[in-house]
N, C-alpha and C. Protein backbone atom coordinates (compact mmCIF):
# COMPACT_ATOMS: atom_id res chain seq x y z
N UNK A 1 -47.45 175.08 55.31
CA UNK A 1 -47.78 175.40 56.68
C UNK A 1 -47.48 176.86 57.00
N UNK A 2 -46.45 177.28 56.27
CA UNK A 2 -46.63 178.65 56.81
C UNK A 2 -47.22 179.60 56.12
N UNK A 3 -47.89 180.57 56.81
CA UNK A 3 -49.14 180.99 56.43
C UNK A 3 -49.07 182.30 56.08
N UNK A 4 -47.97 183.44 56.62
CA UNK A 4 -48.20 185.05 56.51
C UNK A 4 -47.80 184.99 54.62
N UNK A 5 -47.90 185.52 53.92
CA UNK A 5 -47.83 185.99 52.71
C UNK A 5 -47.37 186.90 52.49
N UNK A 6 -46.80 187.57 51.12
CA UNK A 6 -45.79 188.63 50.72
C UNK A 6 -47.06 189.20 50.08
N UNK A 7 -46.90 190.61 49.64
CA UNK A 7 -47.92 191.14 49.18
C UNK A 7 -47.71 190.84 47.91
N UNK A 8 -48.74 191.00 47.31
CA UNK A 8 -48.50 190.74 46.01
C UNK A 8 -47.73 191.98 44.62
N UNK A 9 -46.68 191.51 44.25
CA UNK A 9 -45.76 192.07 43.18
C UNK A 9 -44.94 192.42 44.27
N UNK A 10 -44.94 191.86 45.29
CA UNK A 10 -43.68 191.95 46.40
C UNK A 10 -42.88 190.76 46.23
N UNK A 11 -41.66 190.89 46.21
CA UNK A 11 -41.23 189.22 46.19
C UNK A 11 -40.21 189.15 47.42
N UNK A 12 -40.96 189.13 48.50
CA UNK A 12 -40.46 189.47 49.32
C UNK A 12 -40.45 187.70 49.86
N UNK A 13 -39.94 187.02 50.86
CA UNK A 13 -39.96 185.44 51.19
C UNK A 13 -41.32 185.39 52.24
N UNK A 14 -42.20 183.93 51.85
CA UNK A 14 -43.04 184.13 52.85
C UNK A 14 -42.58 184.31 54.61
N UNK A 15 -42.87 184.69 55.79
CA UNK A 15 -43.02 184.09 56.67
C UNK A 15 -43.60 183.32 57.72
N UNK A 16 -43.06 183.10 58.91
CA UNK A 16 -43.62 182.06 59.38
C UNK A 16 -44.78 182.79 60.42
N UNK A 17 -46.03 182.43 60.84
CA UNK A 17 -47.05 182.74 61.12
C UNK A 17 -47.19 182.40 62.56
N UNK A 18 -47.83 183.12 64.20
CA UNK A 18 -47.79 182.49 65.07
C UNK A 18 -48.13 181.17 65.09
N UNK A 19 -49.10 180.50 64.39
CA UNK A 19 -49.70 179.28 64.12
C UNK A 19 -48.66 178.62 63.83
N UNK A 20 -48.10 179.09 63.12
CA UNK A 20 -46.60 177.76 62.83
C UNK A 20 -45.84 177.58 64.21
N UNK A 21 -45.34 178.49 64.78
CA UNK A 21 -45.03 178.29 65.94
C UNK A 21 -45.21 177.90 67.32
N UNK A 22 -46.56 177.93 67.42
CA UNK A 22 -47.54 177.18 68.26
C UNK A 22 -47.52 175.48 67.97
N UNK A 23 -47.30 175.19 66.66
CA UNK A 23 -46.86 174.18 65.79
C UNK A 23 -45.75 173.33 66.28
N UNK A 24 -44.60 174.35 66.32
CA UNK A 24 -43.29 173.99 66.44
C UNK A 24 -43.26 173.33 67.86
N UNK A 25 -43.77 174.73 68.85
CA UNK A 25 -44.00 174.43 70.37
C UNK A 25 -44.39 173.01 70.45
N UNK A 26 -45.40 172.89 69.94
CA UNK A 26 -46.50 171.66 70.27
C UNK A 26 -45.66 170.44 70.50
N UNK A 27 -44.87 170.51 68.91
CA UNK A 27 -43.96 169.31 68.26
C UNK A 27 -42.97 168.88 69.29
N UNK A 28 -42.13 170.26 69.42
CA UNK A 28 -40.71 170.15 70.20
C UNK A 28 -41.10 170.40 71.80
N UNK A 29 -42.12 170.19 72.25
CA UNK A 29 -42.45 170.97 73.28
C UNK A 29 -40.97 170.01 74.88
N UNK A 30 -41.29 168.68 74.58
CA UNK A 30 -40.35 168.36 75.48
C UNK A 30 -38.79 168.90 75.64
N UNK A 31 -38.81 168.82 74.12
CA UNK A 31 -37.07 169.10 73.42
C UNK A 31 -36.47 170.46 74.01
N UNK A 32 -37.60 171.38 73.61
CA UNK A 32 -37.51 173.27 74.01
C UNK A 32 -37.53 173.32 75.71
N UNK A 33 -38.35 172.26 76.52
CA UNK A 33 -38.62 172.47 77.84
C UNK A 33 -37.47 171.99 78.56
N UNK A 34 -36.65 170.89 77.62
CA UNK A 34 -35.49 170.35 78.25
C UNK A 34 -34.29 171.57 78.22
N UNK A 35 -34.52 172.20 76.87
CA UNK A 35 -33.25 173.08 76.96
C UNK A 35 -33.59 174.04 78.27
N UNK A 36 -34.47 174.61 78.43
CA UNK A 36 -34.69 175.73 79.25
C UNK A 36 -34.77 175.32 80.64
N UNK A 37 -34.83 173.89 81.30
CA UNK A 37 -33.94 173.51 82.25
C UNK A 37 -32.58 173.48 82.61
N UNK A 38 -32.19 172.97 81.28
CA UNK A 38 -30.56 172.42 81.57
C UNK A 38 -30.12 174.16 81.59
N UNK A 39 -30.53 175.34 81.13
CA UNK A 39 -30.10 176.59 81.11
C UNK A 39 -30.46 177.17 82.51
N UNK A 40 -31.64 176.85 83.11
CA UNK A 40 -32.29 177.54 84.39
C UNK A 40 -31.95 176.66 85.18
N UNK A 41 -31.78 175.78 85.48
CA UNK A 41 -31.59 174.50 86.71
C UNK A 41 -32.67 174.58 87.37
N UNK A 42 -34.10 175.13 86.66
CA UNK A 42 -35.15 175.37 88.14
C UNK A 42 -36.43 174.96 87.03
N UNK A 43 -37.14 173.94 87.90
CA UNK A 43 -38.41 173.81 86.97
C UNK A 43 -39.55 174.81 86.68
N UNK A 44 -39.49 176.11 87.93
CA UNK A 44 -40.68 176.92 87.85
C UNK A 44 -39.86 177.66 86.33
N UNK A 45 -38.72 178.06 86.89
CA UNK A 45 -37.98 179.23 85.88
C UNK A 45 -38.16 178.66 84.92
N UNK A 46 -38.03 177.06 84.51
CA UNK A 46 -37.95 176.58 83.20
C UNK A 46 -39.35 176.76 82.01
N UNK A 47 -40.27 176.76 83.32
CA UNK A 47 -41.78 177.01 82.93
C UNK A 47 -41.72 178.60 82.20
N UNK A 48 -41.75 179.05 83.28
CA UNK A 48 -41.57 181.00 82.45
C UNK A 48 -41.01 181.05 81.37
N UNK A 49 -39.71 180.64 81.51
CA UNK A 49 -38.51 181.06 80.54
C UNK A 49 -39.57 180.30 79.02
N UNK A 50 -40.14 178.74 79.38
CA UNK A 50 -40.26 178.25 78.28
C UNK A 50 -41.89 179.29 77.67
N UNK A 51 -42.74 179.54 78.72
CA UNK A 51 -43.56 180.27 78.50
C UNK A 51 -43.50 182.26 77.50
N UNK A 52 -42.41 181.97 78.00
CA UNK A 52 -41.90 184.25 77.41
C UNK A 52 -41.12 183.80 76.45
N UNK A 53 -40.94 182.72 75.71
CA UNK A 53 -40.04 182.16 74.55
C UNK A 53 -41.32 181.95 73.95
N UNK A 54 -42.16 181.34 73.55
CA UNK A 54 -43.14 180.94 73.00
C UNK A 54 -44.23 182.20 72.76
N UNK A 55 -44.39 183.19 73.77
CA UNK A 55 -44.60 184.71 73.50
C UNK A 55 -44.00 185.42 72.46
N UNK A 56 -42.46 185.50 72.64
CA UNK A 56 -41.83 186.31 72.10
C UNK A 56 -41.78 185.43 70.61
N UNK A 57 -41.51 184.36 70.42
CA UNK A 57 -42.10 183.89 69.05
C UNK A 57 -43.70 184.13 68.50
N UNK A 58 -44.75 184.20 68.72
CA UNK A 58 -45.88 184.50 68.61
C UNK A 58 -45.62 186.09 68.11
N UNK A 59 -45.02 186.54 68.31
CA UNK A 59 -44.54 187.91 68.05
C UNK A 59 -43.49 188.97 67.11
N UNK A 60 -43.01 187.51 66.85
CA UNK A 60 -41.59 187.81 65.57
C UNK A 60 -42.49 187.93 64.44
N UNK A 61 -41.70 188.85 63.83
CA UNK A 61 -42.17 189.18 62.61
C UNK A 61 -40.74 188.95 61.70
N UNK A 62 -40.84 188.54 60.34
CA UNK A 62 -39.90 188.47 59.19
C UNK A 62 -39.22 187.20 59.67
N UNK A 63 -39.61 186.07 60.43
CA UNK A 63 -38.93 185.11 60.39
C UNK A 63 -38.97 183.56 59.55
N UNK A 64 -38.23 183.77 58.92
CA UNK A 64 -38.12 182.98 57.63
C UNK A 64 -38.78 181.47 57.35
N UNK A 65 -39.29 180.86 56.70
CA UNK A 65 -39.69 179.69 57.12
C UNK A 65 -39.01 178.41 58.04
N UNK A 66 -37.39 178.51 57.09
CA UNK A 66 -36.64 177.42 57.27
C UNK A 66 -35.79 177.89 58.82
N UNK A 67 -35.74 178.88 59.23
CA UNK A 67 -35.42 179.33 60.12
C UNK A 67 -36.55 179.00 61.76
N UNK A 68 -37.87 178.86 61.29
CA UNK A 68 -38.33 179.25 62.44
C UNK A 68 -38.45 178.42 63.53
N UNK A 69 -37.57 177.06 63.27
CA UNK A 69 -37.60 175.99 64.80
C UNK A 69 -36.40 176.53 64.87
N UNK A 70 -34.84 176.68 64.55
CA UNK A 70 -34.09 177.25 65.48
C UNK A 70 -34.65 178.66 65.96
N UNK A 71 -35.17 179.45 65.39
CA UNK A 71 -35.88 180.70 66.22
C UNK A 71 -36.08 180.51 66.94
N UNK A 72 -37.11 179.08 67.47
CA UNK A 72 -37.95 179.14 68.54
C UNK A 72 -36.87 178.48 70.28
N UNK A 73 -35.79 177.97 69.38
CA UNK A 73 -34.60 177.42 70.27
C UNK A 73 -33.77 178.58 70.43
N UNK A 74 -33.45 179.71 69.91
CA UNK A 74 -32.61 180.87 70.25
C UNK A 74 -33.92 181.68 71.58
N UNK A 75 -35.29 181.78 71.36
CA UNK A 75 -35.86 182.08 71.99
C UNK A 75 -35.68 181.72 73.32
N UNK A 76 -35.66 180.34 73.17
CA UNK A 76 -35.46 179.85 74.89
C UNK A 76 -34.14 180.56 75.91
N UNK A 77 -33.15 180.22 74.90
CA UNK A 77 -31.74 180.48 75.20
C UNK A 77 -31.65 181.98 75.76
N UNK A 78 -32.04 182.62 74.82
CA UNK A 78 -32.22 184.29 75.32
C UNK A 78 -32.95 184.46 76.66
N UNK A 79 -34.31 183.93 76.19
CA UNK A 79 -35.04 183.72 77.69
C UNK A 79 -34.42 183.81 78.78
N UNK A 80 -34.01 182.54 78.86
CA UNK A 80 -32.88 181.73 80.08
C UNK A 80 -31.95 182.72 80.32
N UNK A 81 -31.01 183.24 79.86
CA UNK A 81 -29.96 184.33 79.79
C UNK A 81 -30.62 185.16 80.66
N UNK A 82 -31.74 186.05 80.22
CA UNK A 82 -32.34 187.53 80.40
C UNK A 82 -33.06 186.43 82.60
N UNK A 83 -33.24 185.38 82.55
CA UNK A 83 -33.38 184.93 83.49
C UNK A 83 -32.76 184.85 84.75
N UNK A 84 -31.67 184.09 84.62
CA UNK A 84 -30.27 183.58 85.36
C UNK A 84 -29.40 184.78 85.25
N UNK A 85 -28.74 184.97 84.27
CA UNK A 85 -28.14 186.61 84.26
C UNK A 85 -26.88 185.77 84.74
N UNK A 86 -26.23 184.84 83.64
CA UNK A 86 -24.82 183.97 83.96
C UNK A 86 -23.62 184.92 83.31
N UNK A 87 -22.87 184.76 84.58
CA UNK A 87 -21.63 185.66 84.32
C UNK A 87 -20.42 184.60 84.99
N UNK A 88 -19.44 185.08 83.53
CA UNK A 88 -17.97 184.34 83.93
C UNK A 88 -17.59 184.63 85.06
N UNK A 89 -17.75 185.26 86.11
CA UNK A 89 -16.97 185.35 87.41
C UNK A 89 -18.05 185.08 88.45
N UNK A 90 -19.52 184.82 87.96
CA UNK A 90 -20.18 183.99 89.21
C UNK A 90 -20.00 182.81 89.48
N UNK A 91 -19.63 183.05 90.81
CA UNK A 91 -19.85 181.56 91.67
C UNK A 91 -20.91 180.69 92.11
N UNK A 92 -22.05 181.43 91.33
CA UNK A 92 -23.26 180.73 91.89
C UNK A 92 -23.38 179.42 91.44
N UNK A 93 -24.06 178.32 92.15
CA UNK A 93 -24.18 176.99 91.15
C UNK A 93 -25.16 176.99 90.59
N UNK A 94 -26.02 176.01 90.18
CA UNK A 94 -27.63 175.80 90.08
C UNK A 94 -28.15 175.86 91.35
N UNK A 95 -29.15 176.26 90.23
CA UNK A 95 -30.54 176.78 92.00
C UNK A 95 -31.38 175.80 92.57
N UNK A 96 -29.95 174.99 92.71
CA UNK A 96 -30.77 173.86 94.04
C UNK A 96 -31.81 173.09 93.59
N UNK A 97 -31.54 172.32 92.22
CA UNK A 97 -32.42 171.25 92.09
C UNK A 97 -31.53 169.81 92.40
N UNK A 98 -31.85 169.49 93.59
CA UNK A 98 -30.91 168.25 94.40
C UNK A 98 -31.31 166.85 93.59
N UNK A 99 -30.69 165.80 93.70
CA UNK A 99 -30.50 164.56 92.71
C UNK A 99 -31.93 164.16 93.40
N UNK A 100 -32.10 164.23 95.05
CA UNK A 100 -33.49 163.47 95.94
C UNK A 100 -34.55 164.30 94.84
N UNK A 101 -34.67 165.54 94.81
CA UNK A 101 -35.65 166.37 94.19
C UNK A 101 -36.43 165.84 92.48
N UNK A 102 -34.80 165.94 91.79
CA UNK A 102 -35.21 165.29 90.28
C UNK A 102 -35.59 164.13 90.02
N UNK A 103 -35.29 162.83 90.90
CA UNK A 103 -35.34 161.52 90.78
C UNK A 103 -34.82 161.14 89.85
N UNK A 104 -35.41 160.26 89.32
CA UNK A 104 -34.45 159.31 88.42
C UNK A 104 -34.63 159.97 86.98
N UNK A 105 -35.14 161.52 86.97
CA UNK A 105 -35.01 162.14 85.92
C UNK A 105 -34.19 162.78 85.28
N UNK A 106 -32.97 162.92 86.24
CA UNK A 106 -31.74 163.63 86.30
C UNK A 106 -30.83 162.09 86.62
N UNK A 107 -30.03 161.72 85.78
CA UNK A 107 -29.26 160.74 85.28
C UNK A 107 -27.50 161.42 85.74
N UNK A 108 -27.11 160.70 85.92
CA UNK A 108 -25.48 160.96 86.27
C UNK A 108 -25.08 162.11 85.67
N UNK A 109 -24.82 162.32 84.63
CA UNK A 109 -24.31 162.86 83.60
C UNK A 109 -25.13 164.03 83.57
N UNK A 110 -26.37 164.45 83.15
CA UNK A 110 -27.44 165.68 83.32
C UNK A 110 -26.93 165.99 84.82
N UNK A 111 -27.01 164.79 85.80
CA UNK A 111 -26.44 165.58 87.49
C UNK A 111 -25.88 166.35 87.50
N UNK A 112 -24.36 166.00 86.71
CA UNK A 112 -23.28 166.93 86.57
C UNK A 112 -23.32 168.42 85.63
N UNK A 113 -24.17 168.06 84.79
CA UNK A 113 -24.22 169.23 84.13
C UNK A 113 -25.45 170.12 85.17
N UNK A 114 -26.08 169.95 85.99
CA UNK A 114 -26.83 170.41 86.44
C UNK A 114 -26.42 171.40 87.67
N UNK A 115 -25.34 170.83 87.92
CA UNK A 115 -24.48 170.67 89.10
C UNK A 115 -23.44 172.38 88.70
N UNK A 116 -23.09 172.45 87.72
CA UNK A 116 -22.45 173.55 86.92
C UNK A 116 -22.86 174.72 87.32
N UNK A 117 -21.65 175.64 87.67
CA UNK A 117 -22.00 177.06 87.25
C UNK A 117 -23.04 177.46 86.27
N UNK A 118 -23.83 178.06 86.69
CA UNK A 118 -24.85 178.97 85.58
C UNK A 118 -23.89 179.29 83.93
N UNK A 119 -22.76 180.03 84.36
CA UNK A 119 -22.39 180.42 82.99
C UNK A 119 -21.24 179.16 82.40
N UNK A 120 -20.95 178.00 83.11
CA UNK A 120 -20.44 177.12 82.10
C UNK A 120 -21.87 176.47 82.00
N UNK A 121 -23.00 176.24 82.60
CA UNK A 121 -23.91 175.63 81.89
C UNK A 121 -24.48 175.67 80.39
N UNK A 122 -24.20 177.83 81.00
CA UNK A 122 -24.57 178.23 79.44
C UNK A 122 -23.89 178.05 78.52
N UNK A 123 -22.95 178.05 78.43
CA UNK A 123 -21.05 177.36 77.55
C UNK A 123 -21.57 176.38 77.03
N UNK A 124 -21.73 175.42 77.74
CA UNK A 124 -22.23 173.68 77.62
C UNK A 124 -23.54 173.84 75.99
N UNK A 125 -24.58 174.06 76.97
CA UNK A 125 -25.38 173.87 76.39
C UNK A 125 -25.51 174.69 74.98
N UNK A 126 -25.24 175.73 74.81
CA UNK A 126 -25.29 176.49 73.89
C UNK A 126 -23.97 176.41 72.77
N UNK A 127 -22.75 176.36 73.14
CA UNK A 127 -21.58 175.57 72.01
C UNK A 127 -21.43 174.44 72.05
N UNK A 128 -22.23 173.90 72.34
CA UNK A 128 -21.72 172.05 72.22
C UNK A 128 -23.01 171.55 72.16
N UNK A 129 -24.47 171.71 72.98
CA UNK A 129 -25.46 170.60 71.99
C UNK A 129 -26.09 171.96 71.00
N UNK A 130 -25.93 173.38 71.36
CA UNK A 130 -26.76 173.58 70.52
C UNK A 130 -25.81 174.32 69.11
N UNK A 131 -24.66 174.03 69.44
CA UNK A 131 -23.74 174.30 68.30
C UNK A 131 -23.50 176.22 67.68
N UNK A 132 -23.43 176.98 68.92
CA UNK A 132 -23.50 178.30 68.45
C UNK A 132 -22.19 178.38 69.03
N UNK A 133 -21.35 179.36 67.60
CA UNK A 133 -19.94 179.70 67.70
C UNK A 133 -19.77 180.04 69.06
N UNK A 134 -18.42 180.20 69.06
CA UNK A 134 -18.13 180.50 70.60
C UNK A 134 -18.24 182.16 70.46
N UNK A 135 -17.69 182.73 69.26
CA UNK A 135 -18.19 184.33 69.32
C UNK A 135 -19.82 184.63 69.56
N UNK A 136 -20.49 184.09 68.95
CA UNK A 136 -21.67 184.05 69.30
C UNK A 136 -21.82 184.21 70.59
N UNK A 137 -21.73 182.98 71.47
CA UNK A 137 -21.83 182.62 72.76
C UNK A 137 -21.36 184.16 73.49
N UNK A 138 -20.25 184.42 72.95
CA UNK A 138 -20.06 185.57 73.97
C UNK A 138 -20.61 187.13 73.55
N UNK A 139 -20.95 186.95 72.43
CA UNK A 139 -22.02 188.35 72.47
C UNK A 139 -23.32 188.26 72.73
N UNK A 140 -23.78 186.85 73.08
CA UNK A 140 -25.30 186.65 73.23
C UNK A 140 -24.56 187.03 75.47
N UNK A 141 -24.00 186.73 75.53
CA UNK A 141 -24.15 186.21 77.04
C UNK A 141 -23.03 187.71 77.59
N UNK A 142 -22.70 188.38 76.78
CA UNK A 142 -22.23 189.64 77.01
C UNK A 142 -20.75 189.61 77.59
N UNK A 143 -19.92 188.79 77.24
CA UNK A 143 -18.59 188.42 77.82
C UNK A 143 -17.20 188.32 76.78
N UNK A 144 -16.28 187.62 77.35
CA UNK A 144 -15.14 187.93 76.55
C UNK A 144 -15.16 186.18 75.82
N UNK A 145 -14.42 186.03 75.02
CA UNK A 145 -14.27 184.79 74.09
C UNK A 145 -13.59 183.81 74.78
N UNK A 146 -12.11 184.38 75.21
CA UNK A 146 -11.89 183.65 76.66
C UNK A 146 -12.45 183.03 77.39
N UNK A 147 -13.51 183.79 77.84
CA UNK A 147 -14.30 183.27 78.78
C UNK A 147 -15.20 182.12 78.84
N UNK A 148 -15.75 182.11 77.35
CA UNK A 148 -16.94 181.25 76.74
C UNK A 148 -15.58 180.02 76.51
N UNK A 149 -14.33 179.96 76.18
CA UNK A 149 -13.48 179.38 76.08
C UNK A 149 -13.44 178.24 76.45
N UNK A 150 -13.23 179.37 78.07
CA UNK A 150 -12.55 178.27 79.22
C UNK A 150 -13.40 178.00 80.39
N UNK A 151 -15.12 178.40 79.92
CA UNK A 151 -15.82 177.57 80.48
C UNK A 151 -16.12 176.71 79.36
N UNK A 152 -16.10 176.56 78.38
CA UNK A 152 -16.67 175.11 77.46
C UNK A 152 -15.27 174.03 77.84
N UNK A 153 -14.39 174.82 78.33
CA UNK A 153 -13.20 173.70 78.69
C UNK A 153 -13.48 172.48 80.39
N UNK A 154 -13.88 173.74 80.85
CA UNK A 154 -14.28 173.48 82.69
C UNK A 154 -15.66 172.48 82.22
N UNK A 155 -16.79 173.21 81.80
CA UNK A 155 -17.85 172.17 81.81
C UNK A 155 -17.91 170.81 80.69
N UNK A 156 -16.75 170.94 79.77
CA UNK A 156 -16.42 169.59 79.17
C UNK A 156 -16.10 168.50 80.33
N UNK A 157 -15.17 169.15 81.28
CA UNK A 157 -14.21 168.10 81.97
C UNK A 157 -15.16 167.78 83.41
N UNK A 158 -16.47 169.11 83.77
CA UNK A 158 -16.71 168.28 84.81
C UNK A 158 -18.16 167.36 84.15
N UNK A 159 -18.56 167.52 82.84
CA UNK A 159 -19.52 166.58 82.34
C UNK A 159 -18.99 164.94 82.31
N UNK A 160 -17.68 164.96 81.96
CA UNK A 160 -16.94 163.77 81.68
C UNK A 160 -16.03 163.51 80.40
N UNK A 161 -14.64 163.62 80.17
CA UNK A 161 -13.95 163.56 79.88
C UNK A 161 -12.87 164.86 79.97
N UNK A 162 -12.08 165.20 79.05
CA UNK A 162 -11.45 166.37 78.97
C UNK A 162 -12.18 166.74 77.88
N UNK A 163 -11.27 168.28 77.51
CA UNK A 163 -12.04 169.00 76.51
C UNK A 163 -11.34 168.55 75.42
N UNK A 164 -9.90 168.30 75.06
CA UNK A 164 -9.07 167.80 74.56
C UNK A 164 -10.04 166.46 73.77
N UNK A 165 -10.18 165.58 74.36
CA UNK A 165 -10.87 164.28 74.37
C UNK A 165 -12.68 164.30 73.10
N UNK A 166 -13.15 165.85 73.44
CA UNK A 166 -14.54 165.88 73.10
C UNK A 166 -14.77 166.01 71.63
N UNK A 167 -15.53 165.47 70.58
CA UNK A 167 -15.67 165.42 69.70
C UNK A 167 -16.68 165.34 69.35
N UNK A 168 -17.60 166.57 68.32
CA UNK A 168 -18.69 166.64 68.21
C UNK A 168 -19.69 165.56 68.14
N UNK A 169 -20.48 165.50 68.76
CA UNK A 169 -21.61 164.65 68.56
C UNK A 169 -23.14 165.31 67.89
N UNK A 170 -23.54 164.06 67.01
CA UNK A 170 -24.35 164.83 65.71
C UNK A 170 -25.59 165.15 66.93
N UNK A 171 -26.65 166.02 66.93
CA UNK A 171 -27.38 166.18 67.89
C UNK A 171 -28.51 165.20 67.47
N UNK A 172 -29.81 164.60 68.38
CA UNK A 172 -30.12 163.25 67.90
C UNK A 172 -31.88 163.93 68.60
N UNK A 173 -32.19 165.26 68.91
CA UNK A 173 -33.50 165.65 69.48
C UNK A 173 -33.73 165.30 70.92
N UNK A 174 -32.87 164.21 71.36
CA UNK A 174 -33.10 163.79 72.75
C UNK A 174 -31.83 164.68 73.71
N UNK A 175 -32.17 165.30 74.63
CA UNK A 175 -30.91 166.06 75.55
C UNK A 175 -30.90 164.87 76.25
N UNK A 176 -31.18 163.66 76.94
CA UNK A 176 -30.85 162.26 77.12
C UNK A 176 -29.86 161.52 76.60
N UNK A 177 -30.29 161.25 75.27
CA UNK A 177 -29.63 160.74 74.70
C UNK A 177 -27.97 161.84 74.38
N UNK A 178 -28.12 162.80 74.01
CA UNK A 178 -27.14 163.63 73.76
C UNK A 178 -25.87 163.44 74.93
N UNK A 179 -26.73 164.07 76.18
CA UNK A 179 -25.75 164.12 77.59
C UNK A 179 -25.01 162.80 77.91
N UNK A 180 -26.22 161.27 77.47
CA UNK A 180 -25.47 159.99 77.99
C UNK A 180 -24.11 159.88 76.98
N UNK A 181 -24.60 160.28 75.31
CA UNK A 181 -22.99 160.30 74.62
C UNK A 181 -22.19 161.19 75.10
N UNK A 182 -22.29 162.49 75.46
CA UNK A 182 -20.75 162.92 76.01
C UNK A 182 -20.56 162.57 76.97
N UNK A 183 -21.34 162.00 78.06
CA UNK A 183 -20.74 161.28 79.14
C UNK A 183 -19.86 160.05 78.65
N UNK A 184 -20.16 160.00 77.49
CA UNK A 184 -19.03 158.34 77.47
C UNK A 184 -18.00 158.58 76.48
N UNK A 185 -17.73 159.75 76.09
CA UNK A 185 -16.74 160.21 75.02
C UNK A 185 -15.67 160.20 75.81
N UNK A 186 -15.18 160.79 76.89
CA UNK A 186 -13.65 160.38 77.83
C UNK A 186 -13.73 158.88 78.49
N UNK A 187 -14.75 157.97 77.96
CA UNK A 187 -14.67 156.71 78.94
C UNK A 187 -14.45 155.66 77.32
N UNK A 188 -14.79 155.99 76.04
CA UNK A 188 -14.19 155.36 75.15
C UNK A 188 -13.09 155.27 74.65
């Protein structure tokens, strides 16, 4: 499937081609649209963000085969970031997507995470379902380690349980399914 080619007496690794990624989109399209909610709290933003992620992949060059569905999931993430603009000392919450608004699409547990500061959202979602170091976390989001710390501590405890308590869960493609298991990790 992937299509760009090394030149020849180059042995350089193939890469992955916009077509593959249009691919990926297609595949993951719910999976990628869910992350870039739970990061934006806003369905238009989630649209853009998921829209200038799917651009800016169409556009990478040298990205490896086996690499290019998390590519297309760091894409979102960045997106979202360069979006919201979440900082450890904002107080802002989410942008007002109310439980009446989401319906029964937003479940207890997503409520609460929804419900979150912008930058423990980003904590949440990005060291715990999407599994990027916490150094990571804080040079992608421009902050101190601390910080990425002791919001993955705050948005552990207001998702449900303590942080103490949380123990990785294998990721399963569904942010549903994902959010209902750490909601029940401090209730087992």
């Amino acid at each position: 499937m992937m299509t760009k080619t090394a030149m020849p007496g180059n042995f350089r690794f193939l890469h992955a081609a916009p077509q593959d990624f249009c691919a990926i989109f297609d595949e993951d399209m719910s999976l990628l649209y869910s992350l870039a909610l739970v990061l934006t709290a806003d369905r238009t933003m989630a649209e853009e963000c998921f829209l200038a992620a799917l651009d800016d992949c169409l556009r990478a060059s040298n990205v490896f085969p086996d690499r290019a569905r998390s590519w297309t999931r760091r894409a979102i993430v960045k997106q979202a970031i360069g979006y919201v603009n979440p900082k450890p000392d904002g107080g802002r919450r989410a942008l007002e997507l109310s439980h009446e608004e989401a319906g029964e699409e937003i479940a207890d547990v997503q409520g609460r995470l929804m419900q979150l500061r912008a930058f423990e959202r980003f904590v949440f979602a990005m060291a715990v379902l999407e599994r990027y170091s916490i150094p990571e976390c804080a040079a992608l989001l421009n902050c101190g380690v601390r910080d990425v710390e002791r919001a993955r501590v705050r948005a552990l405890q207001s998702i449900g349980g303590s942080g103490r308590d949380f123990r990785g869960v294998p990721f399963t493609g569904s942010f549903s399914q994902e959010l209902a298991t750490v909601g029940n990790v401090g209730n087992g």
